[in-house]
PDB file of N, CA and C in Angstrom:
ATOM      1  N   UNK A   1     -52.832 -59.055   7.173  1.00  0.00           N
ATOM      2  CA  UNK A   1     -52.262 -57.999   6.347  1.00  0.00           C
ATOM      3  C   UNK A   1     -51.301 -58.560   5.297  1.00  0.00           C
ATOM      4  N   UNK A   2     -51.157 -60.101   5.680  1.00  0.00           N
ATOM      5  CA  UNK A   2     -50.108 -60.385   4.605  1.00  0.00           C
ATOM      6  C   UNK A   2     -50.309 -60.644   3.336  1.00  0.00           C
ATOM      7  N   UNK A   3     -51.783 -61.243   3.320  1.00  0.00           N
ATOM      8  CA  UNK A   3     -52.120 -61.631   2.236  1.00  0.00           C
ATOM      9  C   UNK A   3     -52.674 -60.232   1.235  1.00  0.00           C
ATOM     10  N   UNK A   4     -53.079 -59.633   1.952  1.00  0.00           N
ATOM     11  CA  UNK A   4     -53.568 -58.039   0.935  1.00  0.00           C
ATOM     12  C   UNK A   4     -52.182 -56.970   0.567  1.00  0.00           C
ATOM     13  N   UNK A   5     -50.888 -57.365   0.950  1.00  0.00           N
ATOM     14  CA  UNK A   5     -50.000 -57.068   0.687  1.00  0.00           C
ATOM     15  C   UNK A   5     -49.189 -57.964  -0.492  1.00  0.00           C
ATOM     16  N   UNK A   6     -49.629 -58.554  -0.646  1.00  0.00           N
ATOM     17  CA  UNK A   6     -49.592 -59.729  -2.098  1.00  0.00           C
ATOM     18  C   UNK A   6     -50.303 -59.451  -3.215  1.00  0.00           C
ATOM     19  N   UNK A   7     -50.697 -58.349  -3.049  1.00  0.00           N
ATOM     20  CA  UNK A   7     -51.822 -57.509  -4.204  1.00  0.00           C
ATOM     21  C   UNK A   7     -50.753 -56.160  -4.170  1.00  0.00           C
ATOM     22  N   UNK A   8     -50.119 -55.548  -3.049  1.00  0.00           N
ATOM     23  CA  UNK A   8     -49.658 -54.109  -3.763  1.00  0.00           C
ATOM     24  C   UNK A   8     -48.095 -54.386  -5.076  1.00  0.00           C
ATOM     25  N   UNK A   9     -48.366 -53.191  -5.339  1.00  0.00           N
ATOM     26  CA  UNK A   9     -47.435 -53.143  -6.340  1.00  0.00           C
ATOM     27  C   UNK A   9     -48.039 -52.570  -8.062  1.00  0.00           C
ATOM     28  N   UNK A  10     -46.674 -52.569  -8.585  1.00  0.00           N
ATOM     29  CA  UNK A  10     -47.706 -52.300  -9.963  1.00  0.00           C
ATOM     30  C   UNK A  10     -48.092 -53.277 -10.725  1.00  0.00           C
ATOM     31  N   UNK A  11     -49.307 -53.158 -11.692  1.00  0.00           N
ATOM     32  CA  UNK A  11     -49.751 -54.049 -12.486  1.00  0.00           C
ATOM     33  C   UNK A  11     -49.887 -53.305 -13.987  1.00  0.00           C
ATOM     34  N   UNK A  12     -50.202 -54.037 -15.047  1.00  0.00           N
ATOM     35  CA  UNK A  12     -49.919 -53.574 -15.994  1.00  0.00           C
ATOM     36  C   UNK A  12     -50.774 -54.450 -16.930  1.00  0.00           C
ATOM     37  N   UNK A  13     -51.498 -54.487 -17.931  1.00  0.00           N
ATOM     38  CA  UNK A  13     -51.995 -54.968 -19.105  1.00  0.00           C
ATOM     39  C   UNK A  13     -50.617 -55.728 -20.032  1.00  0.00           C
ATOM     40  N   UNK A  14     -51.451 -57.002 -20.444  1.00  0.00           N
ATOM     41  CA  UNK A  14     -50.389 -57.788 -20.846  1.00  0.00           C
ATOM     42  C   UNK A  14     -49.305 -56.816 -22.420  1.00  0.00           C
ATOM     43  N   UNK A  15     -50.179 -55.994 -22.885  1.00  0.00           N
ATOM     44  CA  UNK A  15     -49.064 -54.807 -23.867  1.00  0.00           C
ATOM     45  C   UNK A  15     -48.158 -54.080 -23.031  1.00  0.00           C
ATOM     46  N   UNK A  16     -48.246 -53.995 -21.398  1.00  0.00           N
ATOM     47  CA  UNK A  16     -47.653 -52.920 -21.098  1.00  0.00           C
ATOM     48  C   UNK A  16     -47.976 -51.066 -20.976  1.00  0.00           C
ATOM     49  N   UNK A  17     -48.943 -51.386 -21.860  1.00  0.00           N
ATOM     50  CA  UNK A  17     -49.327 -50.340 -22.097  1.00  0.00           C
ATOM     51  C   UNK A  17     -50.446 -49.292 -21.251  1.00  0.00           C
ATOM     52  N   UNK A  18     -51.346 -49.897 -20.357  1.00  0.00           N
ATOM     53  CA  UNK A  18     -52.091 -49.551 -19.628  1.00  0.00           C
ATOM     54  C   UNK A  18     -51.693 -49.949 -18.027  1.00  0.00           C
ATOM     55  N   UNK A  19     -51.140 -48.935 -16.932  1.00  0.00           N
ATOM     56  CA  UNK A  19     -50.713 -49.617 -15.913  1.00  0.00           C
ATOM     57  C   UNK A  19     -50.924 -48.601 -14.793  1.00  0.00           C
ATOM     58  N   UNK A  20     -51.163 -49.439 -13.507  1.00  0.00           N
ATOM     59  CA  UNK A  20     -51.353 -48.450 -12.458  1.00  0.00           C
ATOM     60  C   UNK A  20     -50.784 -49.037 -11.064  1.00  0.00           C
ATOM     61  N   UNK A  21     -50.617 -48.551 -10.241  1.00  0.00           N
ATOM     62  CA  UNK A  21     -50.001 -48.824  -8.882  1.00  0.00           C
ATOM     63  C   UNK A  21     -50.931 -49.149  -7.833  1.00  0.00           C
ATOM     64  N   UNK A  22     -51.038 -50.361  -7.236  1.00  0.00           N
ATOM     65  CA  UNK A  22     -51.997 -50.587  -6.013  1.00  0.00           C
ATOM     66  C   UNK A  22     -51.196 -50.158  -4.413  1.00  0.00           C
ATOM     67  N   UNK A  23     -51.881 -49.222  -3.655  1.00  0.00           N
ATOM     68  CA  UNK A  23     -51.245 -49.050  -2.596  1.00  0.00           C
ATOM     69  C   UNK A  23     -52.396 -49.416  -1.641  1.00  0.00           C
ATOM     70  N   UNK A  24     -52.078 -49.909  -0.625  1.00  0.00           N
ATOM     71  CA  UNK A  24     -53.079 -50.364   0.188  1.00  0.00           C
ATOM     72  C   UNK A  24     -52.166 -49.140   1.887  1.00  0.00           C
ATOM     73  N   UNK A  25     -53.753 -48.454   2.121  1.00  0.00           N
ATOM     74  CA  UNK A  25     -53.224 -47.558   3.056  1.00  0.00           C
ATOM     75  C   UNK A  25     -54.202 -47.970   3.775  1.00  0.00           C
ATOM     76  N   UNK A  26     -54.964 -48.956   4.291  1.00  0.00           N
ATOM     77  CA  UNK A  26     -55.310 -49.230   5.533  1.00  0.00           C
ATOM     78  C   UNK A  26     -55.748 -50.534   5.491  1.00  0.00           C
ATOM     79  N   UNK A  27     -56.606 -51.594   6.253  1.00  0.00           N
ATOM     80  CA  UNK A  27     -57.280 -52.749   5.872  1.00  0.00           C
ATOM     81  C   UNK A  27     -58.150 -52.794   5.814  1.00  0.00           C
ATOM     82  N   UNK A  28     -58.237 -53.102   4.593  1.00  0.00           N
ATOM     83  CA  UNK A  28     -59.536 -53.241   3.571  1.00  0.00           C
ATOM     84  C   UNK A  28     -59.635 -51.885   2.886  1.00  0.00           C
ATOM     85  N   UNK A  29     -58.843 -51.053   2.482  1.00  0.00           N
ATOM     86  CA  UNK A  29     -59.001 -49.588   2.203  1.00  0.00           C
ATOM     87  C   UNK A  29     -57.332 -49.404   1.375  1.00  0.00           C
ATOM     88  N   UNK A  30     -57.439 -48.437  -0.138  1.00  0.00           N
ATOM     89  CA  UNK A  30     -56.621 -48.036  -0.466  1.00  0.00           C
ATOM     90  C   UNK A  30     -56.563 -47.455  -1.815  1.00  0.00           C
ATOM     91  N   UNK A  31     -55.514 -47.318  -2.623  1.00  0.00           N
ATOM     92  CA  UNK A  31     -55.612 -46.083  -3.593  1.00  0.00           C
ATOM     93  C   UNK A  31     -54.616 -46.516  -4.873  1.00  0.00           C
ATOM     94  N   UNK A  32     -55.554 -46.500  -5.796  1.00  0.00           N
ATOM     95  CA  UNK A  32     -54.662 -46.894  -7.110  1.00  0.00           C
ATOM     96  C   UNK A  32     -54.005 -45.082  -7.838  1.00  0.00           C
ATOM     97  N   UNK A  33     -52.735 -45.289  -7.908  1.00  0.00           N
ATOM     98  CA  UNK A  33     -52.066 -44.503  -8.489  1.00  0.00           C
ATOM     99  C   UNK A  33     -51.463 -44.805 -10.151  1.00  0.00           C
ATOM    100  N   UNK A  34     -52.149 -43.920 -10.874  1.00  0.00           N
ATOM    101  CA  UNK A  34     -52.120 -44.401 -12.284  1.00  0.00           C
ATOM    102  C   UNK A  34     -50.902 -43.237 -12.869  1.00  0.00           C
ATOM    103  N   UNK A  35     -50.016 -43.588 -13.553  1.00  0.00           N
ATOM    104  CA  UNK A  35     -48.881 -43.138 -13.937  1.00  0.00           C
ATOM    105  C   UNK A  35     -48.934 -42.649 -15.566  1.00  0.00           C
ATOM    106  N   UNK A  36     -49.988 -42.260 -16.113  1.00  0.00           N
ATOM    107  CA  UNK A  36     -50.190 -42.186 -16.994  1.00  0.00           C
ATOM    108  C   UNK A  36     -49.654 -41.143 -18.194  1.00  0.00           C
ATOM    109  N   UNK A  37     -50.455 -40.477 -18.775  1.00  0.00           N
ATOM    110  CA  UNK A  37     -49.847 -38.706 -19.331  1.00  0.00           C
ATOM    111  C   UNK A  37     -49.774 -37.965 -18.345  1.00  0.00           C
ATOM    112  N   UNK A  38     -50.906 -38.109 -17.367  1.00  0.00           N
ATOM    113  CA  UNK A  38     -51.332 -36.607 -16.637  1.00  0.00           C
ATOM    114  C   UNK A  38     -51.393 -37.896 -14.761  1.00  0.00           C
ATOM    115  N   UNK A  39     -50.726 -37.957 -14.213  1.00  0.00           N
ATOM    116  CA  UNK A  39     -50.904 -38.696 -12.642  1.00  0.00           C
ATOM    117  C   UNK A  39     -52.010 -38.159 -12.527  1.00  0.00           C
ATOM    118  N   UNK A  40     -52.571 -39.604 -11.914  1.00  0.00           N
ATOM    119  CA  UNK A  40     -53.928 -39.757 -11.237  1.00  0.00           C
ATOM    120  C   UNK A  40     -53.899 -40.478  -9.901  1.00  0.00           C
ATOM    121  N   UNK A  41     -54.836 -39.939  -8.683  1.00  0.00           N
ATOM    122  CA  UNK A  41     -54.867 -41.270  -7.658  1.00  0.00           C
ATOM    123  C   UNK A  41     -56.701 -41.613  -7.704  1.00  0.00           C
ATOM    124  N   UNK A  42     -57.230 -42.632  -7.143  1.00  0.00           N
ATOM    125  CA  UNK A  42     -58.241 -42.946  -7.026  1.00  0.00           C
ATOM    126  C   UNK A  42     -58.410 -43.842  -4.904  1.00  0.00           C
ATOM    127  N   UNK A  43     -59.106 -43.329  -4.491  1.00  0.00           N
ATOM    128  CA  UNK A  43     -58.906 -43.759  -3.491  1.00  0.00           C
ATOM    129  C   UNK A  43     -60.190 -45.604  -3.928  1.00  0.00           C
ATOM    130  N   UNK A  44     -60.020 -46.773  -3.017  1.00  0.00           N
ATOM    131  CA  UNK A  44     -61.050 -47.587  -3.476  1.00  0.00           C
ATOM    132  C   UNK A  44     -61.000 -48.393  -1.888  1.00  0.00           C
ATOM    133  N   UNK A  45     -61.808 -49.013  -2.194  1.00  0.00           N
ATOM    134  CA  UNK A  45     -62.323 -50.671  -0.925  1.00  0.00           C
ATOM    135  C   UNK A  45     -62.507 -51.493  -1.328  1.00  0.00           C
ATOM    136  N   UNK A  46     -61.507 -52.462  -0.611  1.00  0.00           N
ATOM    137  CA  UNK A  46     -61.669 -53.977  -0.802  1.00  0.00           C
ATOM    138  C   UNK A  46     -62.938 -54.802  -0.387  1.00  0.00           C
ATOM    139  N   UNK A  47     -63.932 -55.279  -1.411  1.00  0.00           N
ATOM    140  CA  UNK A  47     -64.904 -55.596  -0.975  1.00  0.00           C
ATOM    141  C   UNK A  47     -65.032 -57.443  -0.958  1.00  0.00           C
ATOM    142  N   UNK A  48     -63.734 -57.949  -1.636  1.00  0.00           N
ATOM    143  CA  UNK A  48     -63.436 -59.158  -1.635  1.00  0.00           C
ATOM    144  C   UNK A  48     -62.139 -59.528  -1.512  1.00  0.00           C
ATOM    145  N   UNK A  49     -61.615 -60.514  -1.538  1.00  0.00           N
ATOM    146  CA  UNK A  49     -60.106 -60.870  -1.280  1.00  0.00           C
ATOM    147  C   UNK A  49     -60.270 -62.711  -0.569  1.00  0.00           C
ATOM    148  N   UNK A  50     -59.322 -63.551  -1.718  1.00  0.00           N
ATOM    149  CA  UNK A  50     -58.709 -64.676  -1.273  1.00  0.00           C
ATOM    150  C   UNK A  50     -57.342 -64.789  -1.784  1.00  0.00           C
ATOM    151  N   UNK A  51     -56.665 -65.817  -1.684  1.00  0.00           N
ATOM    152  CA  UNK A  51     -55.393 -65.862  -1.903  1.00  0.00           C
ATOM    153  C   UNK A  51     -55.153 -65.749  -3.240  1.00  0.00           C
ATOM    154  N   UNK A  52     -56.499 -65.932  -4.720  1.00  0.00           N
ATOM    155  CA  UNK A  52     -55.996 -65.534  -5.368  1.00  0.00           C
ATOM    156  C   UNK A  52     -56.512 -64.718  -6.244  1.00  0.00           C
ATOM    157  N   UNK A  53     -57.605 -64.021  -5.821  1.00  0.00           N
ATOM    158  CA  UNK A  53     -58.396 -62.975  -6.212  1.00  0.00           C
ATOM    159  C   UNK A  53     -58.342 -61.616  -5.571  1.00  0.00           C
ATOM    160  N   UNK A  54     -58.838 -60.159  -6.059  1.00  0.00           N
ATOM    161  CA  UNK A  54     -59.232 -59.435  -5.066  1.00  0.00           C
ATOM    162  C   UNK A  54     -60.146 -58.521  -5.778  1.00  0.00           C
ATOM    163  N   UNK A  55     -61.492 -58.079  -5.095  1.00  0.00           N
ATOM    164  CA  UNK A  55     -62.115 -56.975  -6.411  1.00  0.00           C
ATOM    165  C   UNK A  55     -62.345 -56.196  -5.352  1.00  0.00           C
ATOM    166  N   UNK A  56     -62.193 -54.708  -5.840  1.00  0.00           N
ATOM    167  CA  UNK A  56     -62.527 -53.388  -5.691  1.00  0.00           C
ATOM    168  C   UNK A  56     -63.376 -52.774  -6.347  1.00  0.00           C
ATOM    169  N   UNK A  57     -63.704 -51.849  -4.821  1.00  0.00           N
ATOM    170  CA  UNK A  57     -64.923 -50.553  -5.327  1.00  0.00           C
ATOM    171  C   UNK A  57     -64.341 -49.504  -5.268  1.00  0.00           C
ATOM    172  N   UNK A  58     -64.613 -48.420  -6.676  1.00  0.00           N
ATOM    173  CA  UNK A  58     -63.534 -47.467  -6.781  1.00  0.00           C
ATOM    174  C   UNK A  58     -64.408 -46.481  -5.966  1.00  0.00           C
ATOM    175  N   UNK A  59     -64.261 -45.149  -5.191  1.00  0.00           N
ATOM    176  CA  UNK A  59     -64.986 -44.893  -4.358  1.00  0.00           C
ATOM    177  C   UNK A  59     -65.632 -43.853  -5.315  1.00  0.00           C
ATOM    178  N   UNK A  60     -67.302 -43.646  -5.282  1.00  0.00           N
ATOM    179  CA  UNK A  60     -67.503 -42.576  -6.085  1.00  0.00           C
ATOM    180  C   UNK A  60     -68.234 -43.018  -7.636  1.00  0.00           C
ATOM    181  N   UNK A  61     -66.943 -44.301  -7.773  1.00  0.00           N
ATOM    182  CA  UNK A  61     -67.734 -44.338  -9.269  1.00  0.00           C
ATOM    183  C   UNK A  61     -68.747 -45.064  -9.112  1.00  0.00           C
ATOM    184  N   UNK A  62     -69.128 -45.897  -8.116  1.00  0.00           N
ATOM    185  CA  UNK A  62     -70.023 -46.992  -8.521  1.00  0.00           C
ATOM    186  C   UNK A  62     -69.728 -48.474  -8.996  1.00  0.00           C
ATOM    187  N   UNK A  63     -68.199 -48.598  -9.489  1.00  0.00           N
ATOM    188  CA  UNK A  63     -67.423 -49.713 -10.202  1.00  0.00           C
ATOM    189  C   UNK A  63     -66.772 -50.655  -9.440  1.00  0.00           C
ATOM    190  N   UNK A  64     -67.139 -51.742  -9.602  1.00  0.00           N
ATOM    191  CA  UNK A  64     -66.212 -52.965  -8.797  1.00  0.00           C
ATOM    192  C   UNK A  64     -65.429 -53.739 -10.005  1.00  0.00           C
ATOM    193  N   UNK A  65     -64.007 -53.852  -9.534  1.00  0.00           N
ATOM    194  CA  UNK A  65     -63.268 -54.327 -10.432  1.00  0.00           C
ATOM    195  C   UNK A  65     -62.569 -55.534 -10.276  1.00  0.00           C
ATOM    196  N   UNK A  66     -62.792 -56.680 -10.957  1.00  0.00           N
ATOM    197  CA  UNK A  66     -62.180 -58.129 -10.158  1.00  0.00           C
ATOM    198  C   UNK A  66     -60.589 -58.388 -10.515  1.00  0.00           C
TER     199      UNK A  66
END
């Protein structure tokens, strides 16, 4: 759990300008919260993960994101 806890937090596009919150609510399972005009959550699954990668499947869309 320690290492997928090295992924939560917020992230942000190098402008700043595009940013969302990784929460991890179970293992291998969790939910990006986007802070945008209008709050959004997206629930997703971790379908990869090493110490310095991790990509997600957003649930629903079809999209894996590295």
């Amino acid at each position: 759990m320690d290492l997928i806890s090295g992924f939560e937090g917020k992230w942000c596009d190098s402008s700043q300008t595009y940013c969302f919150e990784l929460k991890i609510t179970d293992v291998g399972e969790g939910m990006l919260d986007y802070q945008e005009q209008e709050p959004y959550q997206e629930s997703f699954r971790i379908t990869y993960m090493d110490v310095y990668d991790i990509t997600i499947s957003i649930e629903g869309s079809g999209a894996s994101i590295p």
